[in-house]
PDB file of N, CA and C in Angstrom:
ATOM      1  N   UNK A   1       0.813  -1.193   0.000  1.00  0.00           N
ATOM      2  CA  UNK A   1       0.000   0.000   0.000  1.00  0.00           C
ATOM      3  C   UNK A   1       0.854   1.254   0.000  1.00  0.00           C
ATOM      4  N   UNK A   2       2.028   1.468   0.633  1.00  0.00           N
ATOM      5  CA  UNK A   2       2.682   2.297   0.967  1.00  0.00           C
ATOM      6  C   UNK A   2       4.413   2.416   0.208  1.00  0.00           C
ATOM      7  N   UNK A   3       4.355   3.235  -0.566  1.00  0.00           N
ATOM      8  CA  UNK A   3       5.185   3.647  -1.520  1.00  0.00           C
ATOM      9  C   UNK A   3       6.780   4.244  -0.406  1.00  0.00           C
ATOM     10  N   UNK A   4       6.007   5.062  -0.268  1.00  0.00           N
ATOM     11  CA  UNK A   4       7.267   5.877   0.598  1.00  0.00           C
ATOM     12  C   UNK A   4       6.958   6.109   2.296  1.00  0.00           C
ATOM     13  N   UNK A   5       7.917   5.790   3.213  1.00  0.00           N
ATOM     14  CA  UNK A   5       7.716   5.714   3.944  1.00  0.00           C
ATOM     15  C   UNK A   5       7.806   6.741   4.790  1.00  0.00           C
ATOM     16  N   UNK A   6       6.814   7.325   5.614  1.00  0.00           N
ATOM     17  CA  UNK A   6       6.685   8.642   6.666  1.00  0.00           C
ATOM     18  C   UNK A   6       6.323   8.426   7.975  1.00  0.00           C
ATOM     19  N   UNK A   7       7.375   8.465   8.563  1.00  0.00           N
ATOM     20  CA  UNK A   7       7.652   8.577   9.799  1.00  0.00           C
ATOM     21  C   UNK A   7       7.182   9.372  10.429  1.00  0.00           C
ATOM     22  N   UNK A   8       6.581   9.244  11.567  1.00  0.00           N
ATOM     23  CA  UNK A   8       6.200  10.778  13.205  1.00  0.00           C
ATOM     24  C   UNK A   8       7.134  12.010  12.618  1.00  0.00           C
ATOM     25  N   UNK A   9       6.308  13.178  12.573  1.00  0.00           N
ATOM     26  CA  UNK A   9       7.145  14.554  12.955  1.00  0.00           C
ATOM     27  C   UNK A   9       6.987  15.127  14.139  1.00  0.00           C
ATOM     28  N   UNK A  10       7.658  15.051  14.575  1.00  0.00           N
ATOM     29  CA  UNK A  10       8.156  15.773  15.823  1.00  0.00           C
ATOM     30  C   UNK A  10       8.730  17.296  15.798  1.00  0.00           C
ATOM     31  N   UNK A  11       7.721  18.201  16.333  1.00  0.00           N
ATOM     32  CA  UNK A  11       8.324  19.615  16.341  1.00  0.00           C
ATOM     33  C   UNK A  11       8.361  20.405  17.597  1.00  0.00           C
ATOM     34  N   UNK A  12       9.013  21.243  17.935  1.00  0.00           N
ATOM     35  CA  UNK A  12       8.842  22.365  19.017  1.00  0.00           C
ATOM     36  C   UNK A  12       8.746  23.784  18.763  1.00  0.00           C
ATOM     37  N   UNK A  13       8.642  24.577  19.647  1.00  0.00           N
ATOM     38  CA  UNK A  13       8.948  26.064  19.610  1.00  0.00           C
ATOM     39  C   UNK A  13       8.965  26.382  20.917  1.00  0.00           C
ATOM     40  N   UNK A  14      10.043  26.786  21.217  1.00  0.00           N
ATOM     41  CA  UNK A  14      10.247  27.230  22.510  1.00  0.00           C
ATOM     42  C   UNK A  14      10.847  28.998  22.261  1.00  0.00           C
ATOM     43  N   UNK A  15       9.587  30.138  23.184  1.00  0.00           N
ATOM     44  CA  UNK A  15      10.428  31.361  22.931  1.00  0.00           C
ATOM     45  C   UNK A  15      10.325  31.654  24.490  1.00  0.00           C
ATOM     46  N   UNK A  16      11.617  31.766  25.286  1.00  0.00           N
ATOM     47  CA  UNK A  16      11.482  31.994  26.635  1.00  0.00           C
ATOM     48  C   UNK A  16      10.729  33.354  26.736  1.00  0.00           C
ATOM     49  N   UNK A  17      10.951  34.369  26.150  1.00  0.00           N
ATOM     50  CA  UNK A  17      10.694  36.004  26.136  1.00  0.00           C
ATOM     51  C   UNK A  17       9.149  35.900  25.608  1.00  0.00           C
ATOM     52  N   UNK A  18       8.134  35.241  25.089  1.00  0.00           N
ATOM     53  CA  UNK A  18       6.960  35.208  24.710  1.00  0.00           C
ATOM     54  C   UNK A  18       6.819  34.060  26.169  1.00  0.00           C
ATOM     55  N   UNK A  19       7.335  33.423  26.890  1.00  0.00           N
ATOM     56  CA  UNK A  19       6.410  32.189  27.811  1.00  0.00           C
ATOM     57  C   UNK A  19       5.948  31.126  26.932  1.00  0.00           C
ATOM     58  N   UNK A  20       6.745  30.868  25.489  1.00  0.00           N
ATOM     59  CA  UNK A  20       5.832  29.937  24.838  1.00  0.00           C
ATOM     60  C   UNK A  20       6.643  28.754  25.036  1.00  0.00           C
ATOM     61  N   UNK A  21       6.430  27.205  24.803  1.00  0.00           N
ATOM     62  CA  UNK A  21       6.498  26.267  25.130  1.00  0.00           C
ATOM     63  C   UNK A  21       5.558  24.909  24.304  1.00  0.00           C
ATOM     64  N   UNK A  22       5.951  25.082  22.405  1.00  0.00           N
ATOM     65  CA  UNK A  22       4.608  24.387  22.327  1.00  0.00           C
ATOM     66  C   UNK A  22       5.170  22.849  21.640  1.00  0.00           C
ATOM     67  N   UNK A  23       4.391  22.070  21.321  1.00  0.00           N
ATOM     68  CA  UNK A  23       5.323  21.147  20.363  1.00  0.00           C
ATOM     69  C   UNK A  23       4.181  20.913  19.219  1.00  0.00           C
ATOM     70  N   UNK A  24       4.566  20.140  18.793  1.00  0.00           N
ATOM     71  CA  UNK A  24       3.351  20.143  16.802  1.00  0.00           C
ATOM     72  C   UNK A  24       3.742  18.355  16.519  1.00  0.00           C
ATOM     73  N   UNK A  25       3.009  17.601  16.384  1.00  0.00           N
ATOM     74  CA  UNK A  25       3.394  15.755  16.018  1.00  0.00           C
ATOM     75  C   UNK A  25       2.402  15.813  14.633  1.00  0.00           C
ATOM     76  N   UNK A  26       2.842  15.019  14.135  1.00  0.00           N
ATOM     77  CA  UNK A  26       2.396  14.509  12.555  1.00  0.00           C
ATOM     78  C   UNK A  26       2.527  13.088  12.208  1.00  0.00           C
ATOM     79  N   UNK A  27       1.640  12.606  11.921  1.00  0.00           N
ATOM     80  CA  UNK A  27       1.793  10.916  11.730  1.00  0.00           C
ATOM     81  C   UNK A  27       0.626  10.552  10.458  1.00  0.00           C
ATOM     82  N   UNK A  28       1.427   9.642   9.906  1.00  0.00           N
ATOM     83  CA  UNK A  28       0.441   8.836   8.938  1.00  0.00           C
ATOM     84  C   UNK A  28       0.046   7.667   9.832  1.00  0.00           C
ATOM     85  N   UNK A  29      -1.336   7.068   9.464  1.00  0.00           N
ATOM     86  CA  UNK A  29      -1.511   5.351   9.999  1.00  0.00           C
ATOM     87  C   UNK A  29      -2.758   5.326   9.087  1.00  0.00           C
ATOM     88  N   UNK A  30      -2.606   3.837   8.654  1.00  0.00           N
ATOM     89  CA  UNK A  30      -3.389   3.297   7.525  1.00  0.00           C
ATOM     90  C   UNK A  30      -4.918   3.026   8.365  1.00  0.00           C
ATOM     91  N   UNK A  31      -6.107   2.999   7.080  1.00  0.00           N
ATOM     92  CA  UNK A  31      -7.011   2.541   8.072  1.00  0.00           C
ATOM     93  C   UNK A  31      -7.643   1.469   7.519  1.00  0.00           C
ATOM     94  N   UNK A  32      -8.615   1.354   7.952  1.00  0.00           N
ATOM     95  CA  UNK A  32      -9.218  -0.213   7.372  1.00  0.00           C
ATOM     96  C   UNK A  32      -9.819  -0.057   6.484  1.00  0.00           C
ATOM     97  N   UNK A  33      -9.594   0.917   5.883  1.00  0.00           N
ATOM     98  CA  UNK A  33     -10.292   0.711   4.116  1.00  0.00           C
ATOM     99  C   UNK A  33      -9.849   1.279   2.871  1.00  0.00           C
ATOM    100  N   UNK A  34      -8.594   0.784   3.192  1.00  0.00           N
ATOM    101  CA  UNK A  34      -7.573   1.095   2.715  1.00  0.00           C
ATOM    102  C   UNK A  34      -6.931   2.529   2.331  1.00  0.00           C
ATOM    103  N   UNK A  35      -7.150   3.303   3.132  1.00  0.00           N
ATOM    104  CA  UNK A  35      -6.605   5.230   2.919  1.00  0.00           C
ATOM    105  C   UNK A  35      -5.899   5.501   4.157  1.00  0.00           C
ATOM    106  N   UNK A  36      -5.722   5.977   4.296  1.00  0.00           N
ATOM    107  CA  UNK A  36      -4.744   6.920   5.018  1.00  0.00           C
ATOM    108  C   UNK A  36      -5.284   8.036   5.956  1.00  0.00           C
ATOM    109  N   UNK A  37      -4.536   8.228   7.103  1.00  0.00           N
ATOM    110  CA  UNK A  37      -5.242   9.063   8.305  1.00  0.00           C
ATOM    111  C   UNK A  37      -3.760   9.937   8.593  1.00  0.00           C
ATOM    112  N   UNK A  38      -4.384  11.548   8.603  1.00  0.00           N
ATOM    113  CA  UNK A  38      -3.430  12.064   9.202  1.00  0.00           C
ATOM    114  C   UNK A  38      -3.303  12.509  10.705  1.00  0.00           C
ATOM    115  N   UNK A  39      -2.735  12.156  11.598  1.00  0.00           N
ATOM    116  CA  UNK A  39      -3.244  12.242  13.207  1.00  0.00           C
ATOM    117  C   UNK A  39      -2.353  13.934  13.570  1.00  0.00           C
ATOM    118  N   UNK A  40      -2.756  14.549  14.389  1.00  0.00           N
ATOM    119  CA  UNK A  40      -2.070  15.965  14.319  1.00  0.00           C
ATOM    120  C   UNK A  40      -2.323  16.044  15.791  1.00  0.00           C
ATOM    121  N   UNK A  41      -0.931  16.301  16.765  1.00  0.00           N
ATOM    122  CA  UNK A  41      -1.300  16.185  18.058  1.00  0.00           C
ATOM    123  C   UNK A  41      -0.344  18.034  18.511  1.00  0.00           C
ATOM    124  N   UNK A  42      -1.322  18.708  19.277  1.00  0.00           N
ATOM    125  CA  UNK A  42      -0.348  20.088  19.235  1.00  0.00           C
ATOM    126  C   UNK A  42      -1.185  20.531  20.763  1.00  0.00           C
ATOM    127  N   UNK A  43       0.287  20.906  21.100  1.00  0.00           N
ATOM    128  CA  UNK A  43      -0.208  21.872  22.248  1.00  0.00           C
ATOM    129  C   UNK A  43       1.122  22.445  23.292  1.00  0.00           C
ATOM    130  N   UNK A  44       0.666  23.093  24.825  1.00  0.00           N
ATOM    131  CA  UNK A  44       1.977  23.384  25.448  1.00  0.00           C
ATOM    132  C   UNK A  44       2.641  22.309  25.866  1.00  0.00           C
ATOM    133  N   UNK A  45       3.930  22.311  25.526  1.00  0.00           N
ATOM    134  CA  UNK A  45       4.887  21.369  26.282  1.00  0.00           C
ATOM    135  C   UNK A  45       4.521  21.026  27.333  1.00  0.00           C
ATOM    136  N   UNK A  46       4.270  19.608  28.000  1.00  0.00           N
ATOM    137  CA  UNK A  46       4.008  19.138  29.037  1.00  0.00           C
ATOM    138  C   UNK A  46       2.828  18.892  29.684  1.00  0.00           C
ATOM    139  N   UNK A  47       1.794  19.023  28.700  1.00  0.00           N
ATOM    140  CA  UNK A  47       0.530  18.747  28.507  1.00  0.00           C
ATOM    141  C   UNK A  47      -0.060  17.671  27.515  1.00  0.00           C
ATOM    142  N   UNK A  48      -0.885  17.147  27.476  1.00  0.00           N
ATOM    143  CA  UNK A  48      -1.280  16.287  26.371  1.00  0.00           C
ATOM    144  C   UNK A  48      -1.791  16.908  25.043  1.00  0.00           C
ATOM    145  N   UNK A  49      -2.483  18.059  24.973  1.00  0.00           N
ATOM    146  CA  UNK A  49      -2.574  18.693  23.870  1.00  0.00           C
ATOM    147  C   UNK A  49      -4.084  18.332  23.261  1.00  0.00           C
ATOM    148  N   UNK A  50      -4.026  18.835  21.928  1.00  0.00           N
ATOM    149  CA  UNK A  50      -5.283  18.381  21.423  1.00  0.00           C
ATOM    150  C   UNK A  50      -4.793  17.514  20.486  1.00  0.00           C
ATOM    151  N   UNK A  51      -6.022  16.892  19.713  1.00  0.00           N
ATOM    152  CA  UNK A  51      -5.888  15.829  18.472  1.00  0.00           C
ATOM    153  C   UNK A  51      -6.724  16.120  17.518  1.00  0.00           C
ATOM    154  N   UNK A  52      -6.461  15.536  16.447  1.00  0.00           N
ATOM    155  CA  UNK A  52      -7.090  15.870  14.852  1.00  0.00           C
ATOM    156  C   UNK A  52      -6.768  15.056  14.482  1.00  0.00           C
ATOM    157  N   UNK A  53      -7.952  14.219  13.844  1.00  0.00           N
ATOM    158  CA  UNK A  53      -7.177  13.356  12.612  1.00  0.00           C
ATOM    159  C   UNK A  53      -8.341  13.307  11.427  1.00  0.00           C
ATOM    160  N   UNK A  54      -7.752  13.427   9.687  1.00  0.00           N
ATOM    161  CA  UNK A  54      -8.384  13.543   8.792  1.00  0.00           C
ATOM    162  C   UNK A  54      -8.134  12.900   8.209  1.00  0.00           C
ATOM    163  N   UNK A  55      -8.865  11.969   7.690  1.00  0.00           N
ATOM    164  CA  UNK A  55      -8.744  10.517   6.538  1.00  0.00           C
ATOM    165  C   UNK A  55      -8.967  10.956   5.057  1.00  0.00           C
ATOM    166  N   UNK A  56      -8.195  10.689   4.717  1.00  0.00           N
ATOM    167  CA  UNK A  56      -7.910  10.641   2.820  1.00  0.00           C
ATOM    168  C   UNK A  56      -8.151   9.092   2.299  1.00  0.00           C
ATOM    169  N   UNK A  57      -8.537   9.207   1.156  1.00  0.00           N
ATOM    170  CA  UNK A  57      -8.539   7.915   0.277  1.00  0.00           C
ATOM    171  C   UNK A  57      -7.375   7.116   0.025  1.00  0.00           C
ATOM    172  N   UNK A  58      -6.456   8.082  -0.434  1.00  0.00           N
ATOM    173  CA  UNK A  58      -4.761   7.765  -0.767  1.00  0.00           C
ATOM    174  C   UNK A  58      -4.080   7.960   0.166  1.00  0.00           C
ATOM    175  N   UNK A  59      -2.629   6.971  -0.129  1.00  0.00           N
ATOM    176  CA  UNK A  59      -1.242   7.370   0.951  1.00  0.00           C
ATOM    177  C   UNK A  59      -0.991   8.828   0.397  1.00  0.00           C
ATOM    178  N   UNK A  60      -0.919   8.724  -0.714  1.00  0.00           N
ATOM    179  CA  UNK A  60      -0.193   9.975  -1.767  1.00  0.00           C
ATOM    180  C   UNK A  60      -0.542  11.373  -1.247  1.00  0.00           C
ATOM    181  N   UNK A  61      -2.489  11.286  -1.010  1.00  0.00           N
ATOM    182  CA  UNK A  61      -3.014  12.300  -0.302  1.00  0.00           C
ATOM    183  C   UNK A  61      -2.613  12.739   0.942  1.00  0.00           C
ATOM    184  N   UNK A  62      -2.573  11.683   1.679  1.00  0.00           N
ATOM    185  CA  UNK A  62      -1.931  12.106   3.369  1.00  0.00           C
ATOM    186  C   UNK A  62      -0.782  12.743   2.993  1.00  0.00           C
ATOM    187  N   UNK A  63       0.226  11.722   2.689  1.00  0.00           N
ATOM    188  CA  UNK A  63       1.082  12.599   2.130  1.00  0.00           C
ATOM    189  C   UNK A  63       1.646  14.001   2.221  1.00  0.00           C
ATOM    190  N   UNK A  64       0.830  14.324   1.249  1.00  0.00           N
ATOM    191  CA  UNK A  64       0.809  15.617   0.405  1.00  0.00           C
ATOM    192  C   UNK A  64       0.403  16.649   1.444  1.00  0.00           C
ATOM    193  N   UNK A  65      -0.581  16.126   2.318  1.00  0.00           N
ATOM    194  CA  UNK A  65      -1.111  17.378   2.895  1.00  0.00           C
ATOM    195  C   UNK A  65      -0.291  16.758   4.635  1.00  0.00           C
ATOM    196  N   UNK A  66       0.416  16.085   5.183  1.00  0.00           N
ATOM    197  CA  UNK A  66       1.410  16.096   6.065  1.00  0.00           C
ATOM    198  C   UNK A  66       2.576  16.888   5.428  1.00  0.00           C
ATOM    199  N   UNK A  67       3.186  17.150   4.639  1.00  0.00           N
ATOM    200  CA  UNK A  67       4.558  17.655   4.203  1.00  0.00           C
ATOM    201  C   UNK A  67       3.809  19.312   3.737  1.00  0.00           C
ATOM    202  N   UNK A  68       2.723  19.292   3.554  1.00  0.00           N
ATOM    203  CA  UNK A  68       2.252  21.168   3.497  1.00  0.00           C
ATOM    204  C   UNK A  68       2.128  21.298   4.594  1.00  0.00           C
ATOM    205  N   UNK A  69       1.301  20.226   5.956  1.00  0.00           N
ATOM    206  CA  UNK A  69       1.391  21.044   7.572  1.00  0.00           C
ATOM    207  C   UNK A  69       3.025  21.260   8.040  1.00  0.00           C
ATOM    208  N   UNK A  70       3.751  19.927   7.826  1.00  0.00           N
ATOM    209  CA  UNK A  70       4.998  20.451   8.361  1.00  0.00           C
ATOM    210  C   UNK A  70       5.664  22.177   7.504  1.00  0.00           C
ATOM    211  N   UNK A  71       5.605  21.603   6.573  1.00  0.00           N
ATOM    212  CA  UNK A  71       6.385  23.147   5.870  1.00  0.00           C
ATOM    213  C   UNK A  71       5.738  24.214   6.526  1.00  0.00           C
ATOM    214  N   UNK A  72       4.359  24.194   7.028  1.00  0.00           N
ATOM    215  CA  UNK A  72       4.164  25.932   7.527  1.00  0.00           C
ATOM    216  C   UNK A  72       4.273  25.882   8.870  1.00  0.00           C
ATOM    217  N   UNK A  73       4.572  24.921   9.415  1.00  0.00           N
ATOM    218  CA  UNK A  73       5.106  25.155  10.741  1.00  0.00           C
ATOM    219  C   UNK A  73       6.206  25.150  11.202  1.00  0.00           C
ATOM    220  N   UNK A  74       7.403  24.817  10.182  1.00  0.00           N
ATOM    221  CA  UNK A  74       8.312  25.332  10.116  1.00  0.00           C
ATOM    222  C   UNK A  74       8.826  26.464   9.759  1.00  0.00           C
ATOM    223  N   UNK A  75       7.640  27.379   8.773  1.00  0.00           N
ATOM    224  CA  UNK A  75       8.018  28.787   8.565  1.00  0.00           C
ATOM    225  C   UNK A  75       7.322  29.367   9.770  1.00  0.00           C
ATOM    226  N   UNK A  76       6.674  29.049  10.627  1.00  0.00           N
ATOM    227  CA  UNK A  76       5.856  29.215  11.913  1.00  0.00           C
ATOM    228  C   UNK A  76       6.534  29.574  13.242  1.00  0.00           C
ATOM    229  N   UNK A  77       8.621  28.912  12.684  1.00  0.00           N
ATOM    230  CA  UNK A  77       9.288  28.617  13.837  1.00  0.00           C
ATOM    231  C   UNK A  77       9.403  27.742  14.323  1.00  0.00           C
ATOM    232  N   UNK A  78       8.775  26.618  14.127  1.00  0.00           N
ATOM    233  CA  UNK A  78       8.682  25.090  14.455  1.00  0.00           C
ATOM    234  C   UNK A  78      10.123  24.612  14.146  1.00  0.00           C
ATOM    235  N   UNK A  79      11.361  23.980  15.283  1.00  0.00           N
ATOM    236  CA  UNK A  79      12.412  23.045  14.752  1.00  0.00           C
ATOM    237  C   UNK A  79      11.813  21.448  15.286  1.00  0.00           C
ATOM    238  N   UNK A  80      12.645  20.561  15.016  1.00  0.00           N
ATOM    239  CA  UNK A  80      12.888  19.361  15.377  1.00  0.00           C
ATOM    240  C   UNK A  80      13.098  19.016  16.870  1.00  0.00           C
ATOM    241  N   UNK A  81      12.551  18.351  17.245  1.00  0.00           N
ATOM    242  CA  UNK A  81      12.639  17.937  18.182  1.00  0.00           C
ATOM    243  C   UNK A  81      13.523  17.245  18.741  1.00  0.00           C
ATOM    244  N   UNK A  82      15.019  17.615  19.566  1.00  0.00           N
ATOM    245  CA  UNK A  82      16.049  16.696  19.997  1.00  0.00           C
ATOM    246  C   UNK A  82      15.195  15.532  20.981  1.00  0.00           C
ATOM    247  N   UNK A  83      16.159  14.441  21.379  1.00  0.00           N
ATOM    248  CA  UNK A  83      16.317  13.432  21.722  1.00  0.00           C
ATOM    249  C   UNK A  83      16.505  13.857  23.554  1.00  0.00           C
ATOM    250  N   UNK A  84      15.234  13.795  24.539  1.00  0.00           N
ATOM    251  CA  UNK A  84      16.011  13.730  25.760  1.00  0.00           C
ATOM    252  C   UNK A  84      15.000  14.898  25.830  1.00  0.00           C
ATOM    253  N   UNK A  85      14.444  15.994  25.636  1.00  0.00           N
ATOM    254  CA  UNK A  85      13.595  17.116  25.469  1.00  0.00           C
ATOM    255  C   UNK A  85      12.058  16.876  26.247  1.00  0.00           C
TER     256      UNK A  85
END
């Protein structure tokens, strides 16, 4: 089913001088009829946050619209998330 493989995104933004503290997750997972779910988990660091998830027909679709959420939340200020954080 799955062409190319996409892994969890993991993001942060931390601005001490604003009090902000947030992180941004992105995940594909297949569903049972054969399409694709994008799960979107965001909120302040150290909280559970909220959830979203929107089902597409295609991998291709998830896809497409996971790699447009990451890109604007990286022009948003969003980096990567180290290891240990």
């Amino acid at each position: 089913m799955q062409n190319e493989k996409t892994g969890p995104v993991h993001l942060h933004r931390i601005d001490a001088g604003q009090n902000m503290r947030r992180f941004y997750m992105l995940a594909i997972q297949p569903t049972l009829f054969g399409g694709a779910c994008v799960i979107r988990n965001w909120g302040r660091i150290g909280s559970s946050g909220q959830t979203m998830m929107e089902t597409f027909d295609s991998q291709e679709d998830a896809n497409t619209v996971l790699r447009r959420l990451e890109g604007t939340k990286r022009k948003r200020g969003y980096r990567d998330t180290r290891r240990g954080e």
